[in-house]
C-alpha atoms as a PDB file:
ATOM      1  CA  UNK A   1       0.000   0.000   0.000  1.00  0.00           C
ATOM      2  CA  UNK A   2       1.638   3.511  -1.473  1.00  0.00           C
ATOM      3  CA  UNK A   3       1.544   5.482   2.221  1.00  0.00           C
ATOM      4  CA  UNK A   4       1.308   8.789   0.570  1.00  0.00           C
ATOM      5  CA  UNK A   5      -1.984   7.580  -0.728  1.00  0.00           C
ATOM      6  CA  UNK A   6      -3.907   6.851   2.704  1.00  0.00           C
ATOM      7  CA  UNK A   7      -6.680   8.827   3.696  1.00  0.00           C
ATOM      8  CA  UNK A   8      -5.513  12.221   5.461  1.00  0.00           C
ATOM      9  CA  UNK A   9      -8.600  12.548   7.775  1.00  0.00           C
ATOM     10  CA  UNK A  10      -8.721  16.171   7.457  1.00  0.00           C
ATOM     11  CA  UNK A  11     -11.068  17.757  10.077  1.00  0.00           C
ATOM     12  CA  UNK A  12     -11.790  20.942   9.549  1.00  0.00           C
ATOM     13  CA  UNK A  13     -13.578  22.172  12.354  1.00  0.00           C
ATOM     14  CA  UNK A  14     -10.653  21.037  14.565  1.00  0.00           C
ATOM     15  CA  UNK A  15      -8.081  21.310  12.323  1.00  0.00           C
ATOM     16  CA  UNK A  16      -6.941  18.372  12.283  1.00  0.00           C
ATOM     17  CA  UNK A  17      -5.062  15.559   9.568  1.00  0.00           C
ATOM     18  CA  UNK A  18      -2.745  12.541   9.550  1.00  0.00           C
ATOM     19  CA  UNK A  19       0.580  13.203   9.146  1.00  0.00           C
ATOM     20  CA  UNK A  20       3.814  10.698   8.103  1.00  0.00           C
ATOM     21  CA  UNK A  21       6.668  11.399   9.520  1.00  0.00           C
ATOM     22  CA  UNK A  22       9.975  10.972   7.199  1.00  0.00           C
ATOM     23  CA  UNK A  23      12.691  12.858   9.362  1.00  0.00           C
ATOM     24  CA  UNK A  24      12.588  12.583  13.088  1.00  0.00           C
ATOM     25  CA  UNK A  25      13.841  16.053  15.380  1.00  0.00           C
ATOM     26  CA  UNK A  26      17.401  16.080  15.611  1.00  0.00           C
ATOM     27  CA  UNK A  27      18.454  14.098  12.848  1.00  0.00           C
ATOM     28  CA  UNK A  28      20.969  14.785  10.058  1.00  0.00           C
ATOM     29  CA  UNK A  29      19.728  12.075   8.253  1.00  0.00           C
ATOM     30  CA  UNK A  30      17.052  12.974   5.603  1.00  0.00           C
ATOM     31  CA  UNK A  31      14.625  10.055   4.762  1.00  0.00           C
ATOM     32  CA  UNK A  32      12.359  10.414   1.783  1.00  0.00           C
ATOM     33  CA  UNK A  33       9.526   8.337   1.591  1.00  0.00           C
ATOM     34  CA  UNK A  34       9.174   5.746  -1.891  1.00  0.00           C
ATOM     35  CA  UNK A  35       5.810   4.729  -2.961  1.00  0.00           C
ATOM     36  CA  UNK A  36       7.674   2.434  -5.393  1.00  0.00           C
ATOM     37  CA  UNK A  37       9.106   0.657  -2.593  1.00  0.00           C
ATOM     38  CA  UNK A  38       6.956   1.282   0.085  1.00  0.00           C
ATOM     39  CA  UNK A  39       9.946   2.225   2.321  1.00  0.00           C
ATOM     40  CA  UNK A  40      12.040   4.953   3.614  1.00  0.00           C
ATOM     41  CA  UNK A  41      14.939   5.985   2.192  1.00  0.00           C
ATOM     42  CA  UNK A  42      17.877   8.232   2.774  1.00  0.00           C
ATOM     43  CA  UNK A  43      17.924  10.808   0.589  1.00  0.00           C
ATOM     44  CA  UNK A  44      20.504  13.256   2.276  1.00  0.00           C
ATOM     45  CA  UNK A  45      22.685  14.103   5.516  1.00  0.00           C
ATOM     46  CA  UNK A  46      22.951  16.878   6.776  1.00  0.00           C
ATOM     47  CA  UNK A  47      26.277  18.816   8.075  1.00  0.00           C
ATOM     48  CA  UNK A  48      27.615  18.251  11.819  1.00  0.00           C
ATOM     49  CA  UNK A  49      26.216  20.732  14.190  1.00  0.00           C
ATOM     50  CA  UNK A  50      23.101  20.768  12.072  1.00  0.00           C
ATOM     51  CA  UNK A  51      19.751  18.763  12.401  1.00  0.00           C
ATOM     52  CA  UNK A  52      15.928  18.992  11.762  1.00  0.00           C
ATOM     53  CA  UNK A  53      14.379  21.555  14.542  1.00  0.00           C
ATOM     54  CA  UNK A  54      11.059  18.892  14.533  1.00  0.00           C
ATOM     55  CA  UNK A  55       9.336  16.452  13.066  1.00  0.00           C
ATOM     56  CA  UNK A  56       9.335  16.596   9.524  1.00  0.00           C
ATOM     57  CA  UNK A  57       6.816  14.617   6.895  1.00  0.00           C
ATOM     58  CA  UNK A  58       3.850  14.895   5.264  1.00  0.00           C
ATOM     59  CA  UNK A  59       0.090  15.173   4.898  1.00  0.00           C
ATOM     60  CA  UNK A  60      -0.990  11.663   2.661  1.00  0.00           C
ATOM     61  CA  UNK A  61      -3.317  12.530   0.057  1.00  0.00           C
ATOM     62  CA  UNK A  62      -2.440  15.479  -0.773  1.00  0.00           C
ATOM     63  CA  UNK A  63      -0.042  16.702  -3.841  1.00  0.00           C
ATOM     64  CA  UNK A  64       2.103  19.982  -3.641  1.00  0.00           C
ATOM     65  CA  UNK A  65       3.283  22.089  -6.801  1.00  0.00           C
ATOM     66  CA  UNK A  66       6.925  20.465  -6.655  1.00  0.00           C
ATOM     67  CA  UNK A  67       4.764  16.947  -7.127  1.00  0.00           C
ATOM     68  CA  UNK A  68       5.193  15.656  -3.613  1.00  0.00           C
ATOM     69  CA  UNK A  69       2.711  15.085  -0.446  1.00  0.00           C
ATOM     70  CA  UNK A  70       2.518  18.649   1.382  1.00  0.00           C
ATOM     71  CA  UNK A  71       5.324  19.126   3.641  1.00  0.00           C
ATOM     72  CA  UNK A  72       4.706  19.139   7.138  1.00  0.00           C
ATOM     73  CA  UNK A  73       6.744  20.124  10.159  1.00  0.00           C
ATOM     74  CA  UNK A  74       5.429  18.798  13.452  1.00  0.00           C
ATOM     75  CA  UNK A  75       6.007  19.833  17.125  1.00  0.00           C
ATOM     76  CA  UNK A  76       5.495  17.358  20.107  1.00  0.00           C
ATOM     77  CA  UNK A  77       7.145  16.286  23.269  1.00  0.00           C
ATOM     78  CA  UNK A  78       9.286  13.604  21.766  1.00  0.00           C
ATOM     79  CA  UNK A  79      10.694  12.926  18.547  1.00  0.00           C
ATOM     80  CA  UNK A  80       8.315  10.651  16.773  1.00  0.00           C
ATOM     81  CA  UNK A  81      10.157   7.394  13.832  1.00  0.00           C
ATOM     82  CA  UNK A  82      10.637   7.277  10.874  1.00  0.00           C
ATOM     83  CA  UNK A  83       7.483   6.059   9.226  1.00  0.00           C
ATOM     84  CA  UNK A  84       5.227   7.296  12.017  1.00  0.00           C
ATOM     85  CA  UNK A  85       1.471   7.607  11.717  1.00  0.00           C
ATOM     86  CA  UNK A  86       0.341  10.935  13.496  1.00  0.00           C
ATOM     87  CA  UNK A  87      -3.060  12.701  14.382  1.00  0.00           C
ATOM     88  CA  UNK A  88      -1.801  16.235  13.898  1.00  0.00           C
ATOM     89  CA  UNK A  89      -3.714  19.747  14.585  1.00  0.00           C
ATOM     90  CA  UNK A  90      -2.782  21.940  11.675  1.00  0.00           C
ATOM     91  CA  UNK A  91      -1.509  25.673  13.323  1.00  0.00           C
ATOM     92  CA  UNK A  92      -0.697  27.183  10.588  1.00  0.00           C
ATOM     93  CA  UNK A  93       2.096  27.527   6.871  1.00  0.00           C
ATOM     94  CA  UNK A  94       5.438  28.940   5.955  1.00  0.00           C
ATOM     95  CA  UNK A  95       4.756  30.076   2.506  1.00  0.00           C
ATOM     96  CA  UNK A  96       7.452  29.703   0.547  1.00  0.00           C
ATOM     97  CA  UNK A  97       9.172  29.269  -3.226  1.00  0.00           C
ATOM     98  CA  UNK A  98      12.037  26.917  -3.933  1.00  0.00           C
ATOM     99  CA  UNK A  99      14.785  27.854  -6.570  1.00  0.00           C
ATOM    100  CA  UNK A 100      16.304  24.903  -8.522  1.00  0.00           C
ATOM    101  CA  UNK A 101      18.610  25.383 -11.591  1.00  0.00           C
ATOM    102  CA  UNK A 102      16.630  28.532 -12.651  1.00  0.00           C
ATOM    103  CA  UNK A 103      13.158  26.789 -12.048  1.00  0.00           C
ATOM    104  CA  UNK A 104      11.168  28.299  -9.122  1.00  0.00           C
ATOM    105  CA  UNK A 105       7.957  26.379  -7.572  1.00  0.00           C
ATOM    106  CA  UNK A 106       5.900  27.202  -4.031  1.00  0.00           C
ATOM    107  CA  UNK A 107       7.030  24.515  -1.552  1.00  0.00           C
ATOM    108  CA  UNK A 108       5.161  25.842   1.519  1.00  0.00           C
ATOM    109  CA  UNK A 109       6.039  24.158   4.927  1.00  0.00           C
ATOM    110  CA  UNK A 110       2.626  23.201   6.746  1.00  0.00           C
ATOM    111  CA  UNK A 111       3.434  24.028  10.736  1.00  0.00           C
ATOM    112  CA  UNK A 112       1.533  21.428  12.902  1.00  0.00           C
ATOM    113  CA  UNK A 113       1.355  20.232  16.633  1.00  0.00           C
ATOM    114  CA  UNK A 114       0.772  16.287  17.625  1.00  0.00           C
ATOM    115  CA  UNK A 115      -2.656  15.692  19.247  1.00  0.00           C
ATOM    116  CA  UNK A 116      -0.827  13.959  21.842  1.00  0.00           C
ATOM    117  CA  UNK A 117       1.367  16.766  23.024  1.00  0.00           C
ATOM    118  CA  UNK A 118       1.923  18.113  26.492  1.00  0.00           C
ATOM    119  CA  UNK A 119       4.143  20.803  25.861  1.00  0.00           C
ATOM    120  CA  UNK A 120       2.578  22.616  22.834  1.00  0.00           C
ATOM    121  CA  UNK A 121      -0.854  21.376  23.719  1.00  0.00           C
ATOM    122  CA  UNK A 122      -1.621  25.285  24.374  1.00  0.00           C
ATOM    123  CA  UNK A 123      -0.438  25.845  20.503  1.00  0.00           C
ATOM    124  CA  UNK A 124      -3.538  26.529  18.039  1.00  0.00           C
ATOM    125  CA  UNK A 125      -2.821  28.872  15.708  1.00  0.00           C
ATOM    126  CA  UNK A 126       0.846  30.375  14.453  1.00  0.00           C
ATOM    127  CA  UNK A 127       0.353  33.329  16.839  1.00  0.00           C
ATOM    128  CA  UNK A 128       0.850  31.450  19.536  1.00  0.00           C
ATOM    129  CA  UNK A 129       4.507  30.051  17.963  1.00  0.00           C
ATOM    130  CA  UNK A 130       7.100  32.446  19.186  1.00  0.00           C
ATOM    131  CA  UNK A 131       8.853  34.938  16.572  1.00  0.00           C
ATOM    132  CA  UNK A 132      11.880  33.917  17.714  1.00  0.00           C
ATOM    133  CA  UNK A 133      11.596  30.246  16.849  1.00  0.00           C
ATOM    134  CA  UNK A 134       9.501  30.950  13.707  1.00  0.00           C
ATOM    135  CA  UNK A 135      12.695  32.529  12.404  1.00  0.00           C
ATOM    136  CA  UNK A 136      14.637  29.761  13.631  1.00  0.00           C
ATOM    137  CA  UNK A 137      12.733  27.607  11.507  1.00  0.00           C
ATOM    138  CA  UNK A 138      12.565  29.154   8.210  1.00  0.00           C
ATOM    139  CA  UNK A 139      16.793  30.074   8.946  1.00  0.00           C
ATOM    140  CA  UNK A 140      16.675  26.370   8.924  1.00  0.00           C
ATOM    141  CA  UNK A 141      15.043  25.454   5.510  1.00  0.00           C
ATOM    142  CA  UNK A 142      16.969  28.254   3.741  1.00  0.00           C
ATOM    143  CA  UNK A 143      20.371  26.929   5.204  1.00  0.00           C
ATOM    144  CA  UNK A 144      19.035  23.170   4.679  1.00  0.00           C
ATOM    145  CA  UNK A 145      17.958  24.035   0.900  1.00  0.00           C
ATOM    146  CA  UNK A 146      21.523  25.872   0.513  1.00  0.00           C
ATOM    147  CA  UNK A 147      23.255  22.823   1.373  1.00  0.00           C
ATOM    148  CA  UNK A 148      21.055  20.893  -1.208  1.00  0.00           C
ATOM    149  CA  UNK A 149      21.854  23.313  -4.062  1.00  0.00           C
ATOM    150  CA  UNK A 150      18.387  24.915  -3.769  1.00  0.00           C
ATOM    151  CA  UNK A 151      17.291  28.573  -3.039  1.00  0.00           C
ATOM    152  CA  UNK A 152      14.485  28.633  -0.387  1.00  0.00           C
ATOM    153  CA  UNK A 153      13.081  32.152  -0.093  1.00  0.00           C
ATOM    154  CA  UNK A 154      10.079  32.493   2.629  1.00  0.00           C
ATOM    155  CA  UNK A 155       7.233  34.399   1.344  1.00  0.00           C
ATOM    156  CA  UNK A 156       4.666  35.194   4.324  1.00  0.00           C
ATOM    157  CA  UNK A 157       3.269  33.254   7.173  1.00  0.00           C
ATOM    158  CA  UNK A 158      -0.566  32.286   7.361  1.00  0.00           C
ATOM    159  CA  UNK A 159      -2.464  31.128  10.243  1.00  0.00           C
ATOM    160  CA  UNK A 160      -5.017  27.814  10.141  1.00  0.00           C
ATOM    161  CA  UNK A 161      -7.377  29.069   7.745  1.00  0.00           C
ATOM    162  CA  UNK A 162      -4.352  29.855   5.066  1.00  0.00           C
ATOM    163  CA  UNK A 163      -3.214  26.520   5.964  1.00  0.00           C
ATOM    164  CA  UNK A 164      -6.520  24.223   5.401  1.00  0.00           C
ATOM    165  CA  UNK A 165      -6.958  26.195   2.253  1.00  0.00           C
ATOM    166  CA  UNK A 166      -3.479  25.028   0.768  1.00  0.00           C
ATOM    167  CA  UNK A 167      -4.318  21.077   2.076  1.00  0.00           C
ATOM    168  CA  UNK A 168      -7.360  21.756   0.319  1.00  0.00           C
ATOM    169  CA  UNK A 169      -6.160  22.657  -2.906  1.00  0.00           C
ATOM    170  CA  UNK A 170      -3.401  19.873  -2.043  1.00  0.00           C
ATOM    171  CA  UNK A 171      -6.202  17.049  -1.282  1.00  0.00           C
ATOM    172  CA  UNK A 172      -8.009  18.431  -5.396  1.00  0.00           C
ATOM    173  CA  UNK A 173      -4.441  18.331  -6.864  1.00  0.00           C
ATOM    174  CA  UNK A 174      -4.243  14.591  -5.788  1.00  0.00           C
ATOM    175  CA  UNK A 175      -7.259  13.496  -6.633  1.00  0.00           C
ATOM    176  CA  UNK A 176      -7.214  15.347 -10.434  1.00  0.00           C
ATOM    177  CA  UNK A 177      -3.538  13.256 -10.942  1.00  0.00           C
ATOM    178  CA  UNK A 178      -5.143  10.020  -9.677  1.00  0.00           C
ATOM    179  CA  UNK A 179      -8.288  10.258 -12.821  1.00  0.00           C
END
């Protein structure tokens, strides 16, 4: 069974989805998930001294511009595995365009917190995420797409609403490419 394909239970009054996780918090390995294979593999590692700030994955079901799953970045108490099946509520996006050999595509970064979360159970919306660590974050995925041979250039920041609308238009992508 391709895992990118199972149903994302999106909730919209709670704002809430599945999520697969791909790259655990503070890991310089990057795993990529193939539906080919049905596995996990390492696509990248990062430089000592630097590692992935949180869980990172996606939402299944759902199709970005650059042709993969929406990217999601996921805070919670512990780092979740590789492979991991979440119940995530959705707080809000990173907005953002990748550069690649002259070709530029939106590759937002969906910001979400694990159901099952003590410390960011508080956390419902991107205005609750502290400046600070937002900036963190994208500092992150522009120094993490510099190492990659990518430009990553953060647009804006939205909030839930911003965020269900770009899983929705993610969730219509996927199902137009699976006619």
């Amino acid at each position: 069974m391709d895992l990118s394909a199972l149903p994302n239970k999106l909730d919209v009054k709670k704002c809430t989805c599945c999520a697969i996780i791909e790259t655990p918090k503070n890991r310089r390995n990057k795993f990529d998930y193939d539906p080919e294979s049905n596995l996990f593999r390492l696509g990248g590692l990062l430089p000592e001294g630097m590692a992935f700030p949180f869980d990172f994955g996606f939402v299944p079901s759902t199709l970005g511009e650059d042709g993969d799953p929406l990217d999601l970045m996921v805070m919670m108490d512990e780092p979740a595995h590789v492979g991991c099946l979440l119940d995530v509520r959705i707080v809000g996006v990173i907005e953002a365009e990748q550069s690649e050999d002259g070709k530029t595509e939106t590759n937002d970064r969906l910001l979400a917190v694990a159901v099952h979360s003590y410390t960011h159970e508080h956390i419902t919306s991107i205005d609750s995420v502290s400046e600070a660590l937002l900036d963190q974050v994208e500092a992150f995925f522009v120094s993490y797409n510099k190492q990659r041979g990518k430009k990553f250039k953060v647009k804006k920041r939205g909030g839930p609403k911003r965020a269900l609308a770009i899983i929705h238009a993610g969730v219509a992508a996927f199902k137009k490419k699976r006619k």
